[in-house]
N, C-alpha and C. Protein backbone atom coordinates (compact mmCIF):
# COMPACT_ATOMS: atom_id res chain seq x y z
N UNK A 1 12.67 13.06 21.01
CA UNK A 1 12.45 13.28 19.61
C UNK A 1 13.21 12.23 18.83
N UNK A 2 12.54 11.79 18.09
CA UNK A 2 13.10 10.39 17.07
C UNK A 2 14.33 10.76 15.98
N UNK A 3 15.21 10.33 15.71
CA UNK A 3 16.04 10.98 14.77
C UNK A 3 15.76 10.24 13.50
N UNK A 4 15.61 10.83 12.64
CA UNK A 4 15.35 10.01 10.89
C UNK A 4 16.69 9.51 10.37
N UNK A 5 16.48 8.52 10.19
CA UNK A 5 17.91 7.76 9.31
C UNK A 5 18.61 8.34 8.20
N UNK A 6 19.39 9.03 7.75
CA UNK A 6 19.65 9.84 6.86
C UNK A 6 19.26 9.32 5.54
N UNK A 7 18.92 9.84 4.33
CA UNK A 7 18.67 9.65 3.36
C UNK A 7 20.16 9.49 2.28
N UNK A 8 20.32 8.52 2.04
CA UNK A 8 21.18 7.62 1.35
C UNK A 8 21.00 7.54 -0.31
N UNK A 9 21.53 7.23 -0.86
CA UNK A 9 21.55 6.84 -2.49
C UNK A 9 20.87 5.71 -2.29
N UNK A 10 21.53 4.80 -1.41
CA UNK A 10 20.80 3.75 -1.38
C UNK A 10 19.34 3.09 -0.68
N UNK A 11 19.03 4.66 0.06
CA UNK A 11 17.54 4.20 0.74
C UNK A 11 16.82 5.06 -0.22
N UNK A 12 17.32 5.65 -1.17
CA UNK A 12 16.32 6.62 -2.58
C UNK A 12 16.32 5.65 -3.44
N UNK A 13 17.11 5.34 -3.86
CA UNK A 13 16.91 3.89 -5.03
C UNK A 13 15.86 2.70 -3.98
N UNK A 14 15.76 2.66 -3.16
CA UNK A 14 15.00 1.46 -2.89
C UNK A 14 13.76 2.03 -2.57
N UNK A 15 13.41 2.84 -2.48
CA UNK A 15 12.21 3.68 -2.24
C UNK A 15 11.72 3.48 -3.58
N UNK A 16 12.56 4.05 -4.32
CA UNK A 16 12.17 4.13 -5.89
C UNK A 16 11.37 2.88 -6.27
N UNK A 17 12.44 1.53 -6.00
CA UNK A 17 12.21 0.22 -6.41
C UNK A 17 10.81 -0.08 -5.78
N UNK A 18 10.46 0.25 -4.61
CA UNK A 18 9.61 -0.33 -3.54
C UNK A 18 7.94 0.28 -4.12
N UNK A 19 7.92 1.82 -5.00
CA UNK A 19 7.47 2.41 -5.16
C UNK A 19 6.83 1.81 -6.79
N UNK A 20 7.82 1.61 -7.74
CA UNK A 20 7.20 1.07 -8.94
C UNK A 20 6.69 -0.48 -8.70
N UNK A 21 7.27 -0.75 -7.96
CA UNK A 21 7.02 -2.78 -7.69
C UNK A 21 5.81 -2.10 -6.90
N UNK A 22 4.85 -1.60 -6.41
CA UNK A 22 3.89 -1.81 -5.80
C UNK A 22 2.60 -1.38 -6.90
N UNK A 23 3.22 -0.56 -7.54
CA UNK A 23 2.07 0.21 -8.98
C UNK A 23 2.78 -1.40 -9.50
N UNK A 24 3.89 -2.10 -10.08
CA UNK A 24 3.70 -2.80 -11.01
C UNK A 24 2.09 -3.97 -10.51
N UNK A 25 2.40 -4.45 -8.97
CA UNK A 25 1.47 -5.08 -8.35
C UNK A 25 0.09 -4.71 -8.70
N UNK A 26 0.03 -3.77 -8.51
CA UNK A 26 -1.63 -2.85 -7.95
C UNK A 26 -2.23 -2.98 -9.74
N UNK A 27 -1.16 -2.63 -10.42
CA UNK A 27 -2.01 -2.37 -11.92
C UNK A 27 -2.06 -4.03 -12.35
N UNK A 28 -0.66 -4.86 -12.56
CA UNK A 28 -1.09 -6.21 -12.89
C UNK A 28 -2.83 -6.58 -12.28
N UNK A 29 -2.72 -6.88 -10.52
CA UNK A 29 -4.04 -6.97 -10.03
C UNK A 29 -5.01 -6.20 -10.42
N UNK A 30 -5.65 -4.88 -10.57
CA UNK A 30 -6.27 -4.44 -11.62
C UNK A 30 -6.50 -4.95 -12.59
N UNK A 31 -5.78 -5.50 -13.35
CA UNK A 31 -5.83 -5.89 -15.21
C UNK A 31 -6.30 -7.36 -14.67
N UNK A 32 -6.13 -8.27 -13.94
CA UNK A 32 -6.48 -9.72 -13.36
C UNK A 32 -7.75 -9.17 -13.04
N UNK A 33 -8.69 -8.47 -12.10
CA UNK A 33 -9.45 -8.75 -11.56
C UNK A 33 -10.52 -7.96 -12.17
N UNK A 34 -10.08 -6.97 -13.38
CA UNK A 34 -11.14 -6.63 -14.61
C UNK A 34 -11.86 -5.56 -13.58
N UNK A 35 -11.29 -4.86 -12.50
CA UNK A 35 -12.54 -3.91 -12.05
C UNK A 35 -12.21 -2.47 -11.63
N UNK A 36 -12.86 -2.05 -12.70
CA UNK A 36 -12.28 -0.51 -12.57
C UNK A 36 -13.20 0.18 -11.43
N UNK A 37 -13.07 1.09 -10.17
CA UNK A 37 -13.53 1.66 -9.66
C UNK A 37 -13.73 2.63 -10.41
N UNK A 38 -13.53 3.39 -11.33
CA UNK A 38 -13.71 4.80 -11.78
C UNK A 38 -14.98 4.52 -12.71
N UNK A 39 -15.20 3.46 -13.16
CA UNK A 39 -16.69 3.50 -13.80
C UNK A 39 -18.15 2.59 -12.88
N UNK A 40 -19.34 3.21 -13.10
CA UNK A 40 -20.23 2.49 -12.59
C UNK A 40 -21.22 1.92 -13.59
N UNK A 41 -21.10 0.95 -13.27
CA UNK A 41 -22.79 0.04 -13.99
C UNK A 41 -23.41 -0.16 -13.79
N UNK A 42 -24.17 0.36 -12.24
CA UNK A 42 -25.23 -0.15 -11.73
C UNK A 42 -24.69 -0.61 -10.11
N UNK A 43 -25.46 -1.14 -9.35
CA UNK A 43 -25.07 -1.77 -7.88
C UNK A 43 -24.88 -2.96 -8.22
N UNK A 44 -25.00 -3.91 -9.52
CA UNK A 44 -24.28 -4.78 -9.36
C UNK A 44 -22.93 -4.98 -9.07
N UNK A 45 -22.58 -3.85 -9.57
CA UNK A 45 -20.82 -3.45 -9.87
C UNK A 45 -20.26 -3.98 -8.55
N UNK A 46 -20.35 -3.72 -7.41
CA UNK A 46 -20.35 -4.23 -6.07
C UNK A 46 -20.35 -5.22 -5.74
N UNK A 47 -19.36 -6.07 -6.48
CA UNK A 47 -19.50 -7.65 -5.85
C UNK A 47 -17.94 -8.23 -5.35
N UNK A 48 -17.87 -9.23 -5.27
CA UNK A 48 -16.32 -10.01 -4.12
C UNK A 48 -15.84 -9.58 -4.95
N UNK A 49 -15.34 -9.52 -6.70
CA UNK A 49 -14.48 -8.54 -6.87
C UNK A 49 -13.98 -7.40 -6.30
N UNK A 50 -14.91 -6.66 -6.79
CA UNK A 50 -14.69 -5.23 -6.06
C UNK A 50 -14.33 -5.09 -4.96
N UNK A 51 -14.76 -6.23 -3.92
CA UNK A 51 -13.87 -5.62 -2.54
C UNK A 51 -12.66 -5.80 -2.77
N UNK A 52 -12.24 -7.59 -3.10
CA UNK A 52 -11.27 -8.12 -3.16
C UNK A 52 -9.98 -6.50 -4.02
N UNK A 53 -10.71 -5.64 -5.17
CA UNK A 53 -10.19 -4.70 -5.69
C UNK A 53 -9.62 -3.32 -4.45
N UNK A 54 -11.11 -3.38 -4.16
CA UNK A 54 -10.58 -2.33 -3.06
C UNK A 54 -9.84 -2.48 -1.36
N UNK A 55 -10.29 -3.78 -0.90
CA UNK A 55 -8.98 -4.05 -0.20
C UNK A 55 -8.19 -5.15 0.04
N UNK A 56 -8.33 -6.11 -0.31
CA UNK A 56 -7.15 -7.11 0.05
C UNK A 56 -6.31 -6.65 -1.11
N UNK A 57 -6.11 -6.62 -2.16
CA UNK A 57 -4.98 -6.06 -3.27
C UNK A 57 -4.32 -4.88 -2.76
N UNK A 58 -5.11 -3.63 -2.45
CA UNK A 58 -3.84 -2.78 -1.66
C UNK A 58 -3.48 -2.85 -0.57
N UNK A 59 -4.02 -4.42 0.10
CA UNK A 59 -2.97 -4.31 1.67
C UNK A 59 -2.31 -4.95 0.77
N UNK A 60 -2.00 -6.36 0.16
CA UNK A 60 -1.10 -6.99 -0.10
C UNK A 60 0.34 -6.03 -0.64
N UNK A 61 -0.51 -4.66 -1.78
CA UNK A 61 0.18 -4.17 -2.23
C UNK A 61 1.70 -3.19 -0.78
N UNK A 62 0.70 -2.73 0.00
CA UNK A 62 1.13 -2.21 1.63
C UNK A 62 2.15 -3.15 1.68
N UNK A 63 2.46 -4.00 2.28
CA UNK A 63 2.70 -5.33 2.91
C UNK A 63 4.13 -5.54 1.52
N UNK A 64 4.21 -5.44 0.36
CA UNK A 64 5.25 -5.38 -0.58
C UNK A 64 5.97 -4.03 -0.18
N UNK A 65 5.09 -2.75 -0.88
CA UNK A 65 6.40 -1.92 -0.54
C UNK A 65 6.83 -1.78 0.73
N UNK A 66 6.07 -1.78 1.54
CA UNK A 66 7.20 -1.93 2.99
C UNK A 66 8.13 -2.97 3.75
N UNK A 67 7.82 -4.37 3.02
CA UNK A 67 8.88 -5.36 3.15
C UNK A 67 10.03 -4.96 2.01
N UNK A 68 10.05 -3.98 1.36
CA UNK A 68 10.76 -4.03 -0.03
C UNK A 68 11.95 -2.62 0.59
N UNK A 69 11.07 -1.51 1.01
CA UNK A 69 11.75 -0.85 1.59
C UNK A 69 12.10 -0.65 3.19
N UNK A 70 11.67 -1.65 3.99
CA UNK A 70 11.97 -1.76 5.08
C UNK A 70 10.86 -0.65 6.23
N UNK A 71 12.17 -0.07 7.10
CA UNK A 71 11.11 0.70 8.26
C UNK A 71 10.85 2.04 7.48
N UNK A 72 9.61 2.58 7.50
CA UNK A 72 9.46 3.83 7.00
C UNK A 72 8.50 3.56 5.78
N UNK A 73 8.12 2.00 5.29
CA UNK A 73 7.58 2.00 4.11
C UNK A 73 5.78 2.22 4.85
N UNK A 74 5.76 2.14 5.60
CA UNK A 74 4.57 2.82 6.05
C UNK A 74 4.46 3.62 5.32
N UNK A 75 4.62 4.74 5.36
CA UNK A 75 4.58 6.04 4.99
C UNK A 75 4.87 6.23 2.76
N UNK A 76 5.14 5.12 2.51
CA UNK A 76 5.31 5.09 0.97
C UNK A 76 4.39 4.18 0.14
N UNK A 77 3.45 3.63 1.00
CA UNK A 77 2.81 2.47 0.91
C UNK A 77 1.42 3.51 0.21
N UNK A 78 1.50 4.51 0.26
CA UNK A 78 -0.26 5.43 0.08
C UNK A 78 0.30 5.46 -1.22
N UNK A 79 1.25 5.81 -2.22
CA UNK A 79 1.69 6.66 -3.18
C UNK A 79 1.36 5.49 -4.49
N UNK A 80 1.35 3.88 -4.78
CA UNK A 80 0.96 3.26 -5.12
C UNK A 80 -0.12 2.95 -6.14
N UNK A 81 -1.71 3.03 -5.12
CA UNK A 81 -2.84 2.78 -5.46
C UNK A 81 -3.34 4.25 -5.85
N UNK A 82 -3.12 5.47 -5.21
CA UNK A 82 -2.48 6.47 -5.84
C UNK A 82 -2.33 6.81 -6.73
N UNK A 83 -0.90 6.26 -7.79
CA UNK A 83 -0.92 6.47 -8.64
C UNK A 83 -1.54 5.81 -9.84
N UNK A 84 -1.91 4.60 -9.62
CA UNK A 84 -2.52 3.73 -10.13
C UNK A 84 -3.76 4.29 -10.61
N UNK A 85 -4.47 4.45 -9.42
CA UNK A 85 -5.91 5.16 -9.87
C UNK A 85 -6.11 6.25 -10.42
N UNK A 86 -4.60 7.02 -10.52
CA UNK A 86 -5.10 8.58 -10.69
C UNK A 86 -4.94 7.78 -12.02
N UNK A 87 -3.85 7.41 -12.69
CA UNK A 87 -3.39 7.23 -14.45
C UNK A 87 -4.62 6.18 -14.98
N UNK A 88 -5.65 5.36 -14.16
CA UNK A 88 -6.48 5.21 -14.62
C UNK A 88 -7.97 5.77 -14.68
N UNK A 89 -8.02 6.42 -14.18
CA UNK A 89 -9.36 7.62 -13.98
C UNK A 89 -8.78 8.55 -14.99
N UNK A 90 -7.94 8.93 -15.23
CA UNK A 90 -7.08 9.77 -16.65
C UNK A 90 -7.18 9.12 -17.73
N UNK A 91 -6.68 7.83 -18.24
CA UNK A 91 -6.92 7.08 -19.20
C UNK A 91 -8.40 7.14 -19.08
N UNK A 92 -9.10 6.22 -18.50
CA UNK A 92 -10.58 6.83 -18.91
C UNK A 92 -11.01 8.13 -19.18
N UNK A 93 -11.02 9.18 -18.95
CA UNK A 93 -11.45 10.20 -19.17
C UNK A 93 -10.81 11.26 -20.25
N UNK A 94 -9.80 10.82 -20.99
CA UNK A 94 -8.96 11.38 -21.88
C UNK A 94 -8.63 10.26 -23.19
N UNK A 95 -8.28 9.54 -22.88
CA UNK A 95 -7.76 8.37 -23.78
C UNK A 95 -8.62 7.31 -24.50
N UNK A 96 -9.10 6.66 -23.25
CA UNK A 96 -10.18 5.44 -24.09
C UNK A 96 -11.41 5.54 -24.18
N UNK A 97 -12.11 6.51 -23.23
CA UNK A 97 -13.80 7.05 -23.43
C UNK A 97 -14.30 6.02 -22.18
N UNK A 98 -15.37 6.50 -22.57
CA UNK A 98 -16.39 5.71 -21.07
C UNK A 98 -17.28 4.84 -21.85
N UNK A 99 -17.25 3.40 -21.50
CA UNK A 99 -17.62 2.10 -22.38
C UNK A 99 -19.10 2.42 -22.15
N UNK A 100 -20.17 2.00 -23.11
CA UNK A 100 -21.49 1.80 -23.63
C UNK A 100 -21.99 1.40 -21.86
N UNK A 101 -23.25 1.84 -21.60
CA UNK A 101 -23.56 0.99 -20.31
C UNK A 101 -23.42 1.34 -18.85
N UNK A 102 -21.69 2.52 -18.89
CA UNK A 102 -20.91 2.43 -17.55
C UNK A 102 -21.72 4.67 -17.58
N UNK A 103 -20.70 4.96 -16.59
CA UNK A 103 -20.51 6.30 -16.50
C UNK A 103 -19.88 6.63 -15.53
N UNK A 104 -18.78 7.83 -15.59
CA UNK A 104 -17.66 8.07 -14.73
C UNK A 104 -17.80 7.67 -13.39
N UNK A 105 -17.48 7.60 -12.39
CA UNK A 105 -18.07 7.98 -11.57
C UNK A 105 -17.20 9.20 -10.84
N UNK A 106 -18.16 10.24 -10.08
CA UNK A 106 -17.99 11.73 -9.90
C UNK A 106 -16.26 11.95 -9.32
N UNK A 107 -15.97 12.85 -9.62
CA UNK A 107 -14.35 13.16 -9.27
C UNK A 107 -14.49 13.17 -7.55
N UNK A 108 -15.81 13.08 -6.53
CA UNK A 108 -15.60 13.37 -5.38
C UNK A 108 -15.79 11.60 -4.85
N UNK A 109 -16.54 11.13 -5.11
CA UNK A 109 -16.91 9.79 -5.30
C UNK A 109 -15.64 9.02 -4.96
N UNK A 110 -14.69 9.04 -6.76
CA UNK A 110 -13.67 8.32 -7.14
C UNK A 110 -13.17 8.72 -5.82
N UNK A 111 -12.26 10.13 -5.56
CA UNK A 111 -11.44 10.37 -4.44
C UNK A 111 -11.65 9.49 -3.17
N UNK A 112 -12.94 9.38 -2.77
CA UNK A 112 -13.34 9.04 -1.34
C UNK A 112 -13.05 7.09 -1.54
N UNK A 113 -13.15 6.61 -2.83
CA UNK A 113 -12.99 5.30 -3.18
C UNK A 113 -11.69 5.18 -3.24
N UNK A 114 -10.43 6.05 -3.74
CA UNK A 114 -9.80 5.86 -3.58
C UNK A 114 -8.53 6.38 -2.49
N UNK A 115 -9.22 6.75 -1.17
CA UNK A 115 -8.99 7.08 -0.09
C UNK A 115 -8.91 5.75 0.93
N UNK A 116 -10.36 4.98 0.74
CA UNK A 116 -9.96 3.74 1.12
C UNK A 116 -9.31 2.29 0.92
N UNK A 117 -8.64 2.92 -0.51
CA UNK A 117 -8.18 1.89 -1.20
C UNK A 117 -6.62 2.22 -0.79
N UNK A 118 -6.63 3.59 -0.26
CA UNK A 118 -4.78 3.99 0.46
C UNK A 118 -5.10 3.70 1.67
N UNK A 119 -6.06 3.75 2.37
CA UNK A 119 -5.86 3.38 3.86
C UNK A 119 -5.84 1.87 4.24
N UNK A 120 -5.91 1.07 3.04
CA UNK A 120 -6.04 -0.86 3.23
C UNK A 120 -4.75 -0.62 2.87
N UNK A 121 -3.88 -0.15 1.64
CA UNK A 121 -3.32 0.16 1.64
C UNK A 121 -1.96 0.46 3.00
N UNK A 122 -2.57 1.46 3.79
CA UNK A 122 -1.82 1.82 5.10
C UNK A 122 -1.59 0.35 5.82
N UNK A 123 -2.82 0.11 6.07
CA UNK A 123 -2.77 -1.17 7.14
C UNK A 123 -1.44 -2.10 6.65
N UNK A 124 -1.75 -2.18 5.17
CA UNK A 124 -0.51 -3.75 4.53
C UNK A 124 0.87 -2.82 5.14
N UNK A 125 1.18 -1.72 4.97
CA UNK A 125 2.29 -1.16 5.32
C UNK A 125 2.49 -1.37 6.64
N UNK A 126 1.97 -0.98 7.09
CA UNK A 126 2.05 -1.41 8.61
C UNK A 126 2.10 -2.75 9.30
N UNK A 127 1.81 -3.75 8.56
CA UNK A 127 1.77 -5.46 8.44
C UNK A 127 3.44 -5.22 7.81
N UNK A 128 3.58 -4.51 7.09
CA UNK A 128 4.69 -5.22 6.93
C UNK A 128 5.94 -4.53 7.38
N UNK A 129 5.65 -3.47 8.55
CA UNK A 129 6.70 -3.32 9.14
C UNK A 129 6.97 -4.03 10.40
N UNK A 130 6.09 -4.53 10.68
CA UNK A 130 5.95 -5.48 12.05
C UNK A 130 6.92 -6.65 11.13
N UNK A 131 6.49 -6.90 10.15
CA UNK A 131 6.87 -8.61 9.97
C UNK A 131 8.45 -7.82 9.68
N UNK A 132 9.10 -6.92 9.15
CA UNK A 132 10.27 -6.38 9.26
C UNK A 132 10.70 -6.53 10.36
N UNK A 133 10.30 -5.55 10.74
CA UNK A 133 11.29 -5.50 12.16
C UNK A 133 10.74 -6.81 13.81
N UNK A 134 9.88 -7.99 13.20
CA UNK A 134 9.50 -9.15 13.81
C UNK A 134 9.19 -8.24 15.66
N UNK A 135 8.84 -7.39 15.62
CA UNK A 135 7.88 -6.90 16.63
C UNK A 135 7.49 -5.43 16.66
N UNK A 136 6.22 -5.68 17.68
CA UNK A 136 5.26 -4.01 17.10
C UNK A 136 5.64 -3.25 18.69
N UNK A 137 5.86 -1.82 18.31
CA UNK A 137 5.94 -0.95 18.81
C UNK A 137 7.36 0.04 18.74
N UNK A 138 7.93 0.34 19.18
CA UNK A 138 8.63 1.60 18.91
C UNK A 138 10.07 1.31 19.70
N UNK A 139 10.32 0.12 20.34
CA UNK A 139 11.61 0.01 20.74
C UNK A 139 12.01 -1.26 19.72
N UNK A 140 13.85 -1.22 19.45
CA UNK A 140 14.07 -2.37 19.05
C UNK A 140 14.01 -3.35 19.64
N UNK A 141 14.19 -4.59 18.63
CA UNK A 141 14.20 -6.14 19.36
C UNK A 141 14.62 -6.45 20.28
N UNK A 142 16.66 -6.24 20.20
CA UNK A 142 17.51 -6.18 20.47
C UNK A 142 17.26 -5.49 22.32
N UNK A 143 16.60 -3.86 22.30
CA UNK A 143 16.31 -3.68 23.71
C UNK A 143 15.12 -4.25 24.23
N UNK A 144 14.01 -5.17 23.66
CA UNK A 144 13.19 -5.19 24.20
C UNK A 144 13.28 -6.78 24.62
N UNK A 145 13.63 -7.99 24.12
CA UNK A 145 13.86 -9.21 24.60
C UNK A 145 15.65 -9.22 24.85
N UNK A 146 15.92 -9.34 26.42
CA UNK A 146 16.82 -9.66 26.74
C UNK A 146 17.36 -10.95 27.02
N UNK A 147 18.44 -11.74 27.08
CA UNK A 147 19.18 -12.54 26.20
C UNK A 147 19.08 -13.63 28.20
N UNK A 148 19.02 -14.31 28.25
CA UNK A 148 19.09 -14.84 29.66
C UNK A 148 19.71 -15.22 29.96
N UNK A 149 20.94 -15.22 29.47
CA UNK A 149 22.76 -15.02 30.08
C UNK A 149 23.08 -13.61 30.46
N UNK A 150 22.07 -13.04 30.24
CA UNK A 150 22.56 -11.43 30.50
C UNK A 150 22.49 -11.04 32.13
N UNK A 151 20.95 -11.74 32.78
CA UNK A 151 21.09 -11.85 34.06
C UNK A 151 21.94 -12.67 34.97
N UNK A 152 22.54 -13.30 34.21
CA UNK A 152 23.48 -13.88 35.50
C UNK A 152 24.99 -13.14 35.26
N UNK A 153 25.36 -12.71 33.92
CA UNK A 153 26.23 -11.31 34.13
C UNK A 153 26.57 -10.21 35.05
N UNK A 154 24.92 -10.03 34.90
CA UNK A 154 24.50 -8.72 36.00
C UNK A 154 24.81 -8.64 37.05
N UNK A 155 24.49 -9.75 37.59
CA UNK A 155 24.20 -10.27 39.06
C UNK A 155 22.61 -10.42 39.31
N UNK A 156 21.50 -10.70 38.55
CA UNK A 156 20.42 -10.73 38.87
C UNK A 156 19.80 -11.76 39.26
């Protein structure tokens, strides 16, 4: 059984940090790339924007908070695009209205759009715990490449 690193002042403040720096990311990119998933205009709407919206921006976003907060940002990397989308599917639907042309798109819709916009999301997190901890899988560095003065220590 794995033991969890205790929770610190200082691994809550960087969570924190790791957590707004990825909404600051996700919404700047949003406001750059002009494309709201929560409204539709048609199947044009669907173009290299829009992917570029729905996934290379939340891996990149992945790939920040978990280089920002280290091992475990896996797991903080969903909360992001998240929040992003929820406060803009809210602003649309409360605040600024639905522009001439567009129309919501359905609360089951948005969810499932923005399900895969946390799981590109996941992946960047996971990119960036590898590039953290500079190798993949579940032992450290330290036990997994041994040092080649170590065998002639040994006697090997």
């Amino acid at each position: 059984m794995s033991k969890l690193p205790p929770l610190t002042g200082a691994r809550l403040i960087t969570g924190v940090v790791a957590v707004i720096m990825g909404c600051a990311l996700n919404y700047i990119g949003d406001s750059l790339l002009g494309v709201k998933i929560e409204l539709f205009r048609g199947i044009l709407d669907f173009n290299g924007l829009w992917v570029l919206d729905m996934f290379v921006l939340p891996f990149i976003v992945g790939v920040l908070v978990a280089v920002i907060f280290g091992l475990g940002g896996k797991w903080l990397c969903y909360f992001p695009p998240l929040i992003v989308k929820s406060i803009s599917y809210l602003e649309i639907l409360y605040l600024n209205g639905i522009p001439e042309g567009a129309s919501l798109m359905p609360f089951g819709m948005w969810a499932l759009f923005v399900t895969v916009v946390m799981t590109a999301a996941a992946f960047g997190g996971v990119m960036g715990e590898i590039m953290v901890k500079k190798t993949y899988g579940r032992s450290p560095r330290d036990l997994l490449y041994k040092q080649r003065g170590n065998n002639a220590e040994r006697g090997v």
